[in-house]
Protein backbone atom coordinates (compact mmCIF):
# COMPACT_ATOMS: atom_id res chain seq x y z
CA UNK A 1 22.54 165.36 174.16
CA UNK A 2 20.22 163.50 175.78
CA UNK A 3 16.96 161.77 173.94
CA UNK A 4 13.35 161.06 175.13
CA UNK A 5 11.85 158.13 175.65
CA UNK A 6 9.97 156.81 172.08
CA UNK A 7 6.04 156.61 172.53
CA UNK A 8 4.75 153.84 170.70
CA UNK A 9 6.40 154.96 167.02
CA UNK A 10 6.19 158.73 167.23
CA UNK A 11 9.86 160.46 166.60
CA UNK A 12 11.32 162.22 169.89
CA UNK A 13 11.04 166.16 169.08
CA UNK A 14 14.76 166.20 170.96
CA UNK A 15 17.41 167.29 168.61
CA UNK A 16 20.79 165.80 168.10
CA UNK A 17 23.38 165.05 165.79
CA UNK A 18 22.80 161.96 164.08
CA UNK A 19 22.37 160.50 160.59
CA UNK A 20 18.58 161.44 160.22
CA UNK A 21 15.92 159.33 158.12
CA UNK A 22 12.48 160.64 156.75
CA UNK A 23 10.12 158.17 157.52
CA UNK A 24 9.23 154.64 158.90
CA UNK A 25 8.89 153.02 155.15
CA UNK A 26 11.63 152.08 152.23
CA UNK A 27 12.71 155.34 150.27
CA UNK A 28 12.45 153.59 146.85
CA UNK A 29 9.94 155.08 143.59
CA UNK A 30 7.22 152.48 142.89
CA UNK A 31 7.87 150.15 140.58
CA UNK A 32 11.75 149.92 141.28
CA UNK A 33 13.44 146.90 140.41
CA UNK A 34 14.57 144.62 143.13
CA UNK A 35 17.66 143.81 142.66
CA UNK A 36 20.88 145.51 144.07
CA UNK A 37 21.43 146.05 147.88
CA UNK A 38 18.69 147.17 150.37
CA UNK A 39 19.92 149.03 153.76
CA UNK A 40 17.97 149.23 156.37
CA UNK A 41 18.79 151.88 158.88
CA UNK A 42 17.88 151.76 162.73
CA UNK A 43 17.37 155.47 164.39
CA UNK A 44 15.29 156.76 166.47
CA UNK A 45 16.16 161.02 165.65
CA UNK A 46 15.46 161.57 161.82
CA UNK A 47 16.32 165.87 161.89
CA UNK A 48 19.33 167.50 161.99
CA UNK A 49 21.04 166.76 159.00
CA UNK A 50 20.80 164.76 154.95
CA UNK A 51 19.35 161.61 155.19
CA UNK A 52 20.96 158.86 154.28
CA UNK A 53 19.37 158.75 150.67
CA UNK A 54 20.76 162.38 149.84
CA UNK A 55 24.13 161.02 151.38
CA UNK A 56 24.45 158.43 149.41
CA UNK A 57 22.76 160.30 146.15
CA UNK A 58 25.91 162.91 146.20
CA UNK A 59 28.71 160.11 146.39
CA UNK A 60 27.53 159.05 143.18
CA UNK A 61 24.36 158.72 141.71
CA UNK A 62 22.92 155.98 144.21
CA UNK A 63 19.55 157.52 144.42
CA UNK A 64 17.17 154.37 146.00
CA UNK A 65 14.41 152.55 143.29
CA UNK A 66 16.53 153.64 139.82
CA UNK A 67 19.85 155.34 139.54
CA UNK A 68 22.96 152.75 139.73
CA UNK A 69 26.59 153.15 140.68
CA UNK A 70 29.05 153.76 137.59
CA UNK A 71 31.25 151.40 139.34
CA UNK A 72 29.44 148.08 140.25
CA UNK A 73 25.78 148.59 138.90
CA UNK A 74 24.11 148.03 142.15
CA UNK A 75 21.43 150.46 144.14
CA UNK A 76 21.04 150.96 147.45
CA UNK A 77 17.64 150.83 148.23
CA UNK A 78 16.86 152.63 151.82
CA UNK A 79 14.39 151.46 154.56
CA UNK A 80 14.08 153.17 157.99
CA UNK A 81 13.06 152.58 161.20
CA UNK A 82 12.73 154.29 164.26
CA UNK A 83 12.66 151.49 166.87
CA UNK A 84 12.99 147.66 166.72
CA UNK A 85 8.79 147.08 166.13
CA UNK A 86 9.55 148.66 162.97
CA UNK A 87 12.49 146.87 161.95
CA UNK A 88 10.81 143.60 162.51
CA UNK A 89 8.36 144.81 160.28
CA UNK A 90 10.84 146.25 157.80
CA UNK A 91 13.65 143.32 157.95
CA UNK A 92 12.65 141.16 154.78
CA UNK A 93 14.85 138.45 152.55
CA UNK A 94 15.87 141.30 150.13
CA UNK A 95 17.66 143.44 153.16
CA UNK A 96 21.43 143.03 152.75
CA UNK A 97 22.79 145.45 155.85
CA UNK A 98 21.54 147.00 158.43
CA UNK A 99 22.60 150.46 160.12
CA UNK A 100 22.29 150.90 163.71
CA UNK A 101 22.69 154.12 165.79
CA UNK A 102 24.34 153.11 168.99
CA UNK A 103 22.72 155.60 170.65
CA UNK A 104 19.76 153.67 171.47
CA UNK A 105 21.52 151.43 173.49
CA UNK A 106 21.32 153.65 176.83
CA UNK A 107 25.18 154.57 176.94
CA UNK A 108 26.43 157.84 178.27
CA UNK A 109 28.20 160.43 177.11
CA UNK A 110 26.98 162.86 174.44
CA UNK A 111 23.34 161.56 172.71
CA UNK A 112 23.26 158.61 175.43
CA UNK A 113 19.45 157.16 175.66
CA UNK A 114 18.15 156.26 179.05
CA UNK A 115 17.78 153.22 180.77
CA UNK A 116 14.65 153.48 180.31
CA UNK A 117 14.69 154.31 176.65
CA UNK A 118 16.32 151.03 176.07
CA UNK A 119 14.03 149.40 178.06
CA UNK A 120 11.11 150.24 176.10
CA UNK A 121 13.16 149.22 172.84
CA UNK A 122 14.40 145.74 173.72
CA UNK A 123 11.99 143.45 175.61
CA UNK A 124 14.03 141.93 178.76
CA UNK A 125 16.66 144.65 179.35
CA UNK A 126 17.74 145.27 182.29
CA UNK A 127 18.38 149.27 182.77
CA UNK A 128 17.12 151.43 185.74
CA UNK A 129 14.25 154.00 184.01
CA UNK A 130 15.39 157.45 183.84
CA UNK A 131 19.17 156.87 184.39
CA UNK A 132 21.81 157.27 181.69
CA UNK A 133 24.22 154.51 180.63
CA UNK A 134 27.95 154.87 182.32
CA UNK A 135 31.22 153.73 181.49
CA UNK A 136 33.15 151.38 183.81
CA UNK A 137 36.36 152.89 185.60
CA UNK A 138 38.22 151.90 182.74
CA UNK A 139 36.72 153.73 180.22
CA UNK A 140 35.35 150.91 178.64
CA UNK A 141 31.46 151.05 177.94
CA UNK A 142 28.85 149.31 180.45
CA UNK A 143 27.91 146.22 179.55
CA UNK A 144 24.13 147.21 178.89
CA UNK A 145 25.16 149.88 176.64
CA UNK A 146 25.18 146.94 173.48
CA UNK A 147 22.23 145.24 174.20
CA UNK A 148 20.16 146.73 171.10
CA UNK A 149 23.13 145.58 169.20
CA UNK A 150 23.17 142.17 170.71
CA UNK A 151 19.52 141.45 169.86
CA UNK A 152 19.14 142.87 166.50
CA UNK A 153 22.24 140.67 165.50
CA UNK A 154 20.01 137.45 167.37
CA UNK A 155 16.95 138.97 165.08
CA UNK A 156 19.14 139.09 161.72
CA UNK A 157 22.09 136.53 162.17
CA UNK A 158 22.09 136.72 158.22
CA UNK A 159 22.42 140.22 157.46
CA UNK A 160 25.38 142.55 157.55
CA UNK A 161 25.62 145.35 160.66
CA UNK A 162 27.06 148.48 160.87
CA UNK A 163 27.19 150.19 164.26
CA UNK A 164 27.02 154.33 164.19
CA UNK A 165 28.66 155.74 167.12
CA UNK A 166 29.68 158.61 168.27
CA UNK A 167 33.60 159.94 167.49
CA UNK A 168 34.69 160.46 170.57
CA UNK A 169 33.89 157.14 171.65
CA UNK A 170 36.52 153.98 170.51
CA UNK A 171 36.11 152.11 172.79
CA UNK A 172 32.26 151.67 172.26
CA UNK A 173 33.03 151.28 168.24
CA UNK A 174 35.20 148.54 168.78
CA UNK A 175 33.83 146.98 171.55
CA UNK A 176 30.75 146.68 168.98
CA UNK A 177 32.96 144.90 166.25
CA UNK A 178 33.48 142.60 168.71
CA UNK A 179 30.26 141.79 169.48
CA UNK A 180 29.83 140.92 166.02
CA UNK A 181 28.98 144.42 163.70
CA UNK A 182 31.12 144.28 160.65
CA UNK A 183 32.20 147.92 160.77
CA UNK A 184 31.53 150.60 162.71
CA UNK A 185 31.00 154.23 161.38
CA UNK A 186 31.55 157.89 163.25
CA UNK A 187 28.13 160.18 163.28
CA UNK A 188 30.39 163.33 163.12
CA UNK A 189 32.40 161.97 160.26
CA UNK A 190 30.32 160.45 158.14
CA UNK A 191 29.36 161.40 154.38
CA UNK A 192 27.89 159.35 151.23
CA UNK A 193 31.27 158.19 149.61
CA UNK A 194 32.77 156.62 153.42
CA UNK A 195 28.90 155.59 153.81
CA UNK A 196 28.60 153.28 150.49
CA UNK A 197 31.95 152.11 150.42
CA UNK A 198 31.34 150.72 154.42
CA UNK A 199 27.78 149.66 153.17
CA UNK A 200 29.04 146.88 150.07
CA UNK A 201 32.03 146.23 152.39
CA UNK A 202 29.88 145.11 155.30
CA UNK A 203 28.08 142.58 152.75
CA UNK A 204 30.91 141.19 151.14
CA UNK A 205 32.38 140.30 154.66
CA UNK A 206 29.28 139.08 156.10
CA UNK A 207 29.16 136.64 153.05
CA UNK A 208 32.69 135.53 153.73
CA UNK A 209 31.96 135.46 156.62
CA UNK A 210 28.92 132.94 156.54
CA UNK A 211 30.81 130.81 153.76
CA UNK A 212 33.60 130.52 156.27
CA UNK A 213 30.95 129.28 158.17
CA UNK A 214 29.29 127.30 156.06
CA UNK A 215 32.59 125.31 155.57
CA UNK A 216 33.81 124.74 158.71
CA UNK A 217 30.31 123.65 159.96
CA UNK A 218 30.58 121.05 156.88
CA UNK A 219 34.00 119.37 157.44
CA UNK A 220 32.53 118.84 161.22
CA UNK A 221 29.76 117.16 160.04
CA UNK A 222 32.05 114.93 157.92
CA UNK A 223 34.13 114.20 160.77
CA UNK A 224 31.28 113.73 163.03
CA UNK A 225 29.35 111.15 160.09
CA UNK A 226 32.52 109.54 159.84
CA UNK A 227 33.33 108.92 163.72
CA UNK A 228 29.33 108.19 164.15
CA UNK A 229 29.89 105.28 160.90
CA UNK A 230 32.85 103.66 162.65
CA UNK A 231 30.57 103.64 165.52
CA UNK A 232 27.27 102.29 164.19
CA UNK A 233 27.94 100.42 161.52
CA UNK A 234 29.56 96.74 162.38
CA UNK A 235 33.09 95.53 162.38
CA UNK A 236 33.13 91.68 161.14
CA UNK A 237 34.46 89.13 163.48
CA UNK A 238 36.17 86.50 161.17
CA UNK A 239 39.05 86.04 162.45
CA UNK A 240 40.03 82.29 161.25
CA UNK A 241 37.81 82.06 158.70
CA UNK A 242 38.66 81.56 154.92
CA UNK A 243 35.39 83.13 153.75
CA UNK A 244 35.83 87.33 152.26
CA UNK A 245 33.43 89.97 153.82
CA UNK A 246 32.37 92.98 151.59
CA UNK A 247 29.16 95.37 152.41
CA UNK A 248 27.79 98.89 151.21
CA UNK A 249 25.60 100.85 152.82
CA UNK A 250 23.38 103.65 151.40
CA UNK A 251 21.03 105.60 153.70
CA UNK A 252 17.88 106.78 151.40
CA UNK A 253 17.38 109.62 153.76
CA UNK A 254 19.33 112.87 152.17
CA UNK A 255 22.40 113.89 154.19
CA UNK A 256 21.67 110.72 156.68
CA UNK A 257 24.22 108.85 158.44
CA UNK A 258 21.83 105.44 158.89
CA UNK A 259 18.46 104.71 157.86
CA UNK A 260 16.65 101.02 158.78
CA UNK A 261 18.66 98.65 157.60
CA UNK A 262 21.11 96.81 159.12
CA UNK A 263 23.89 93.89 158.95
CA UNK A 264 26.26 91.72 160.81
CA UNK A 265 28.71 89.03 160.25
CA UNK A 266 30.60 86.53 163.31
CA UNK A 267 32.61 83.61 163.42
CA UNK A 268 31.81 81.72 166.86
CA UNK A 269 34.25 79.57 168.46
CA UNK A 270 32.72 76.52 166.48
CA UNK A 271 34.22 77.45 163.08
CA UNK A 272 30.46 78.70 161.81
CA UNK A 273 30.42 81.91 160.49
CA UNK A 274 26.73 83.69 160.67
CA UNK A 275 25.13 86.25 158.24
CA UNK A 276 22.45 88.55 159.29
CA UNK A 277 20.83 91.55 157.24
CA UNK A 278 17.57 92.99 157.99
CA UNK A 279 14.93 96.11 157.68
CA UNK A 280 13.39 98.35 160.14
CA UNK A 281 9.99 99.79 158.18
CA UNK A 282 10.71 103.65 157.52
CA UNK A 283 13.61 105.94 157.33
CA UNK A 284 14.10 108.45 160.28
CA UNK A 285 16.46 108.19 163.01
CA UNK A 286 14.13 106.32 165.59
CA UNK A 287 14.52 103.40 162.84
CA UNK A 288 17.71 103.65 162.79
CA UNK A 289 18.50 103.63 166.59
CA UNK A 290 16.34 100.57 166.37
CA UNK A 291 18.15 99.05 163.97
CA UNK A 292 21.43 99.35 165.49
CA UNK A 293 19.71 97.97 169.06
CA UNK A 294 18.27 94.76 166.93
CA UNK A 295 21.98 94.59 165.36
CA UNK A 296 23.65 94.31 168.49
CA UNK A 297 21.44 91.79 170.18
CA UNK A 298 21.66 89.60 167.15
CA UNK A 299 25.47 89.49 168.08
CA UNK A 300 25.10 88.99 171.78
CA UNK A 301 22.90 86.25 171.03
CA UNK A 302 24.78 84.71 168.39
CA UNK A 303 27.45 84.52 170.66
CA UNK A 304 25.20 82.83 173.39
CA UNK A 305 25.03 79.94 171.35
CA UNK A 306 21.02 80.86 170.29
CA UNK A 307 20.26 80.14 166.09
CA UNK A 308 17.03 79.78 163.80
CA UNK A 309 14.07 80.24 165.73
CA UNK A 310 14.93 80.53 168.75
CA UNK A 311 16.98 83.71 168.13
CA UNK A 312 14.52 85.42 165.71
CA UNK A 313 11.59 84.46 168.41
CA UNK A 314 14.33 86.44 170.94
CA UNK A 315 14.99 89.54 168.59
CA UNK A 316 10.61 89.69 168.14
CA UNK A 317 10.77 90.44 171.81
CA UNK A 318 13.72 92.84 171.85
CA UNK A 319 11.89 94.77 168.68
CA UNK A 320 7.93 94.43 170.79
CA UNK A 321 10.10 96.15 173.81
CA UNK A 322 12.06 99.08 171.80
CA UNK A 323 10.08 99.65 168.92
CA UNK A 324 7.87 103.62 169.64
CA UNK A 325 4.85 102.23 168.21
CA UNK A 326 2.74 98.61 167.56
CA UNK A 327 3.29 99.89 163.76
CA UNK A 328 6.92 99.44 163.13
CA UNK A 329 7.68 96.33 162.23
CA UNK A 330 11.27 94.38 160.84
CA UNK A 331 12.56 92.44 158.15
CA UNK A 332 15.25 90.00 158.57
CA UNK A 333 17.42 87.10 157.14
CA UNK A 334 20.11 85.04 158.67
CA UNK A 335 22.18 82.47 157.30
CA UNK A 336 24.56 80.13 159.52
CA UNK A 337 27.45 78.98 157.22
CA UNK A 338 29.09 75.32 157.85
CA UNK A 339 32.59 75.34 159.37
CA UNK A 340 33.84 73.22 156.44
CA UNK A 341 31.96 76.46 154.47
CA UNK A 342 29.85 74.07 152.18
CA UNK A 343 26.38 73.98 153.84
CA UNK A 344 23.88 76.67 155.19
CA UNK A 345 21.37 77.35 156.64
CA UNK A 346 18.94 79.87 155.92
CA UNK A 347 15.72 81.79 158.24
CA UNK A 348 13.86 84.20 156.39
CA UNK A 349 11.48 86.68 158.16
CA UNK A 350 9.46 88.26 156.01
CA UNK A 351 13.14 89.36 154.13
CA UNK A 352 13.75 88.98 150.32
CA UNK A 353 15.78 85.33 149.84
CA UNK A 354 19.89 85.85 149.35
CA UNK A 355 21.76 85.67 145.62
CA UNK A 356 24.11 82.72 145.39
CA UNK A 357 26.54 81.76 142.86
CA UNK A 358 28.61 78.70 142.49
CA UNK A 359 31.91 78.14 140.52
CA UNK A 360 32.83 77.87 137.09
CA UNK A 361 30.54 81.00 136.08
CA UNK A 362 27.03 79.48 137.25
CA UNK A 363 24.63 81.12 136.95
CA UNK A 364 23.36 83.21 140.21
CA UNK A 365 19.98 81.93 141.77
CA UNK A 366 17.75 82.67 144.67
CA UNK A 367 18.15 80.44 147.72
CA UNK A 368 14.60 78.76 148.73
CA UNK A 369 12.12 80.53 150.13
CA UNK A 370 9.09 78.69 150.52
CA UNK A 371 9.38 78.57 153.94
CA UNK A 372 9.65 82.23 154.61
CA UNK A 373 7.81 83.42 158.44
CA UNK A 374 6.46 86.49 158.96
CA UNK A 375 8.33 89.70 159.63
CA UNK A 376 8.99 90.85 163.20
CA UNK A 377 7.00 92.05 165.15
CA UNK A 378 3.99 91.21 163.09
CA UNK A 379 2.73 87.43 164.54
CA UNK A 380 2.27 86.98 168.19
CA UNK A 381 4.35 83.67 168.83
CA UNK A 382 5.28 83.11 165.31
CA UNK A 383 8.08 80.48 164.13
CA UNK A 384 11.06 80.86 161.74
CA UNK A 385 11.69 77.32 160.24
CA UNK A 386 15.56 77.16 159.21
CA UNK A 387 16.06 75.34 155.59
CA UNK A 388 19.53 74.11 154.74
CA UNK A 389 20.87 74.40 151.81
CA UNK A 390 24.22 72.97 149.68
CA UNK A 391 26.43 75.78 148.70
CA UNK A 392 29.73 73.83 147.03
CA UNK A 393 33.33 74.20 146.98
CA UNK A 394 33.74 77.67 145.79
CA UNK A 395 30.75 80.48 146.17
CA UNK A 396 29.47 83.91 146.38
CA UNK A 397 26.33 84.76 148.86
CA UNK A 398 25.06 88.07 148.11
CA UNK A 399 22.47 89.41 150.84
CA UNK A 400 20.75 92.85 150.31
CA UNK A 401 17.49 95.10 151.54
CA UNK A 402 14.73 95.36 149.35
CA UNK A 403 16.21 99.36 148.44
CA UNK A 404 18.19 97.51 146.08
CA UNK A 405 15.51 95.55 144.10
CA UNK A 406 12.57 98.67 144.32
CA UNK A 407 13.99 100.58 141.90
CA UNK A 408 12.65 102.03 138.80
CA UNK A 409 13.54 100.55 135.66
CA UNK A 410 12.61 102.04 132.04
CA UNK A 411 9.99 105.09 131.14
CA UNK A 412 6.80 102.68 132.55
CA UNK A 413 8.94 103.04 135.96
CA UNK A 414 8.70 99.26 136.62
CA UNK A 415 10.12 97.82 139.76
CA UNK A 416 13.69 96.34 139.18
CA UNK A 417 12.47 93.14 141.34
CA UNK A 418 14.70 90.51 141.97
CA UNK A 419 14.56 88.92 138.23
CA UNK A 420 16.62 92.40 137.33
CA UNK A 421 19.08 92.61 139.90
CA UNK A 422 20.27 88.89 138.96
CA UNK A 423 20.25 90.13 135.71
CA UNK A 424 22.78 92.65 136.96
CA UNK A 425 24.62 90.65 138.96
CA UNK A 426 24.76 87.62 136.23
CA UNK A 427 25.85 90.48 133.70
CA UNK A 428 28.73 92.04 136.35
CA UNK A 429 29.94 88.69 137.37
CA UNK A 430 30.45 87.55 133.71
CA UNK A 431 32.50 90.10 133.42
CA UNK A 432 34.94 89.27 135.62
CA UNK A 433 33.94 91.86 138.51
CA UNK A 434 33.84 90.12 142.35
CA UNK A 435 34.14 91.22 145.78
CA UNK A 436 33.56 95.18 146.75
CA UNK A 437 33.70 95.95 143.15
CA UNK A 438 30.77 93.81 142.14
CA UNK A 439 29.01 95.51 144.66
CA UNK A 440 29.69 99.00 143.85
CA UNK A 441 28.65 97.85 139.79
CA UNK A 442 25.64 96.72 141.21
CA UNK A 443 24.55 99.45 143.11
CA UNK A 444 25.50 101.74 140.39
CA UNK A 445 23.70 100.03 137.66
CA UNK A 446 20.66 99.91 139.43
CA UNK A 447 21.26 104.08 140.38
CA UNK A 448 21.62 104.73 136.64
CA UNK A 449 18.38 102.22 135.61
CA UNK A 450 16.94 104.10 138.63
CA UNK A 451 17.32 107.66 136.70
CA UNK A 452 19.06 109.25 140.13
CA UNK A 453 19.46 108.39 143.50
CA UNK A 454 17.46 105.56 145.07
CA UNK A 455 14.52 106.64 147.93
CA UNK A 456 14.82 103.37 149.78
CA UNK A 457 17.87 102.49 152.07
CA UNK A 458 19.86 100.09 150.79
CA UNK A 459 22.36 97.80 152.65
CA UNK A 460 24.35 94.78 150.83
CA UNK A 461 26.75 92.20 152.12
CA UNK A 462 29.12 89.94 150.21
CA UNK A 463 30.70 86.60 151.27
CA UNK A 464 32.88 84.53 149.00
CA UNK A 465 34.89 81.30 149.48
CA UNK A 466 37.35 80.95 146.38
C-alpha cells in the first residue's frame, strides 16, 4: 500500500502493515537503569498493529526501563523514530541496534514509498517525486530502493542493523545483508520471541564483526610499521671494517613509527668509518620526515668526501631549506673513526658528548666537549670545530639522544642526566653485558627508574672494536 510523503515529523495518516511505534522518544520509565541493550527502531507508520515494546514484552518479560530476560539479564530499551532527523537526534553511545523499515527506501511493490518520499528522507537522493520504486527485469530491486539503508549504515558504522522488509520480497532482504544489515526480518512474520532473538544476534555479530576488524586493521599496521622501519631507518655500510654496529630506536610518540631523532654509520673507501646521531626539536611526523631528509644528506655527503665543518655548515643549509618553520631547530654529533680504529674525531652541535670505554673494565667517560657549536639551524654562519681524541686498542663508543638521559629518577622526579646513565652503563658493563644487550639493559633501566615509558624519543648507537 502506498505511503505519503512525511511533513516535517508528523506521522502519514496512510495505513499499512508494518511494525508500528508510539512515539518519536525512548519507551523506557524514568529513572531506568542504563545498562542492557537499547534498539532504536526507524518507521515512518506507527498504527496497525503491537508495537515493538508489547512484542517484545510477550516473548518474555522484556518490558523497556525495568523487567529483564530470565535468560541473559539484559533489557531492551526502545527508541523510535519516524524519519532520519529523528534518528540523528535519537542515535546516542548507549544504542546497540537499530531497526529499519525498508519501506522508506522508495521500492515498489506492496507499502513502496515514493521517490519523492525518499527524497525528502535522505538529503542527495536521486528519485523522480511522485513515482514509485521498480524492480529491474530481473527481479532484483532498483538500485535506489537501499539508499536509506546505505546512509544510516554511513551515520552508525558502529551499531548493529536490522532491515524489515516485506515477505514477499527476497531478493530485497538479501540484497540488504549485502549491503551490510546483519539480518533481515519479514513485517508479516514477525513476533517478540523471532524479534529479540534477531535483536542480541545482530549485536553479537556486529561485535565480531568489528573485532574482526579491529584485528585485521592491526596486523596491517604491523606490516606496514615494519616495511616503513626497513625503509626509514638506516642500513650500516661497514663492509671491511673490524668495528661492531648495534642501535635502538624508541619513538616517544605512542603508536609512532619515527619521531626526531636520527642515526647513521659508513665506511668510505679510505678505511674511516663515520658516526652520526642527531635531534630534530619535537615529535610529530614533519620532524620525522626531516630527520630522515638530514639523515640521508649526511650520507651523500659523507660519501663526497665533506667532514667537520664543512659538512655540518652543509646540513645547516639543507635543515634552513626543509625545515616548516624558523623554529625547528637540530641537534647533532658526528664522530670520524681512524682507519687503524684508534683515533677520532669528534663535532658536536649543540648534541650531548658520546660515552666511551676503554679495555680492561675502565671506567666509561664523556668525550670532550668544550668545544661544542651551536645546534642547527640556530647561528647564521656558525662553525663546528672538530677535536680529536685517543680511543686505544680495544673500545666501546656509545652515542645516544638526550630521551635517554631526561628521564625521571626517584619520587623528587630528578633528571637522570648524564652522571646516571654512566652510572648505568658502568653498572651493566661490569657485569659482563656488551653489544645489543647492553643497550637493551640500558634502556630498560632507565624505563624502570623512569616509572613507565619515556616521553622523549630516544635513539642509541653502539660501536665496539674488541
Amino acid at each position: 500500500m502506498p505511503v505519503g510523503v512525511p511533513r516535517g515529523d508528523a506521522v502519514s495518516a496512510q495505513p499499512r502493515a508494518s511494525v508500528p511505534q508510539q512515539s518519536g522518544r525512548s519507551q523506557e520509565r524514568p529513572g531506568g537503569s542504563a545498562k542492557g541493550l537499547t534498539l532504536l527502531v526507524i518507521e515512518d507508520n506507527l498504527s496497525g498493529s503491537r508495537s515493538v515494546p508489547e512484542m517484545l514484552d510477550a516473548a518474555g518479560g522484556y518490558l523497556p526501563g525495568d523487567r529483564h530476560s530470565g535468560a541473559s539479564g539484559e533489557r531492551i530499551k526502545v527508541r523510535t523514530a519516524r524519519n532520519l532527523t529523528e534518528a540523528g537526534r535519537l542515535l546516542t553511545d548507549d544504542v546497540q541496534c537499530i531497526l529499519l523499515d525498508l519501506a522508506l527506501t522508495g521500492a515498489g511493490g506492496t507499502g513502496g514509498a515514493s521517490g519523492a518520499t525518499a527524497d525528502a528522507l535522505v538529503p542527495g537522493a536521486g528519485g523522480t517525486g511522485g513515482t514509485g520504486g521498480t524492480a529491474g527485469a530481473d527481479g532484483a530491486p532498483a538500485a535506489g530502493e537501499l539508499e536509506i539503508l546505505r546512509h544510516v549504515l554511513r551515520l552508525a558504522p558502529r551499531h548493529a542493523v536490522i532491515a524489515l522488509t516485506d515477505g514477499t520480497d527476497a531478493e530485497r532482504a538479501a540484497e540488504a545483508v549485502r549491503v551490510g544489515a546483519q539480518d533481515h526480518l519479514s513485517r508479516d512474520e514477525i513476533d517478540g520471541r523471532l524479534l529479540n532473538r534477531a535483536i542480541r544476534y545482530a549485536v553479537e555479530r556486529k561485535r565480531a564483526d568489528l573485532a574482526q576488524r579491529q584485528l585485521t586493521e592491526s596486523r596491517m599496521r604491523a606490516q606496514e610499521n615494519a616495511r616503513l622501519e626497513r625503509g626509514l631507518l638506516p642500513t650500516p655500510l661497514l663492509g671491511g671494517s673490524e668495528l661492531h654496529f648495534a642501535a635502538r630506536y624508541r619513538p616517544g610518540r605512542s603508536r609512532a613509527l619515527l619521531g626526531g631523532d636520527f642515526y647513521d654509520t659508513v665506511r668510505t673507501p679510505d678505511g674511516t668509518v663515520h658516526a652520526m646521531i642527531g635531534d630534530v626539536c619535537g615529535h610529530g611526523p614533519d620532524e620525522a620526515a626531516l630527520g630522515v631528509e638530514l639523515r640521508i644528506a649526511w650520507r651523500a655527503l659523507t660519501f663526497a668526501g665533506l667532514c667537520g665543518d664543512e659538512l655540518l655548515g652543509t646540513l645547516q643549509q639543507v635543515l634552513d631549506n626543509e625545515r616548516p618553520s624558523e623554529e625547528i631547530f637540530a641537534t647533532i654529533c658526528t664522530v670520524d673513526i681512524a682507519p687503524d680504529g684508534r683515533r677520532a674525531g669528534v663535532c658536536l652541535a649543540g648534541h650531548p658528548s658520546p660515552l666511551v670505554a676503554g679495555a680492561g673494565g675502565s671506567v666509561p667517560r664523556l668525550l670532550p666537549y668544550d668545544y661544542s657549536g651551536p645546534a642547527l639551524g640556530v647561528v647564521p654562519n656558525a662553525r663546528w670545530p672538530r677535536r680529536q681524541v685517543e680511543l686505544g686498542r680495544a673500545w666501546s663508543l656509545l652515542m645516544y639522544t638526550d630521551g635517554l638521559i631526561e628521564g625521571h629518577v626517584g619520587e623528587g622526579r630528578q633528571r637522570l642526566g648524564q652522571d646516571g646513565m654512566i652510572d648505568i652503563v658502568t653498572g651493566r658493563m661490569a657485569e659482563g653485558v656488551d653489544g645489543e644487550r647492553l643497550l637493551d639493559a640500558t634502556i630498560e633501566d632507565v624505563r624502570r627508574l623512569n616509572g613507565g615509558e619515556l616521553t622523549d624519543d630516544v635513539a642509541v648507537l653502539l660501536l665496539d672494536r674488541k
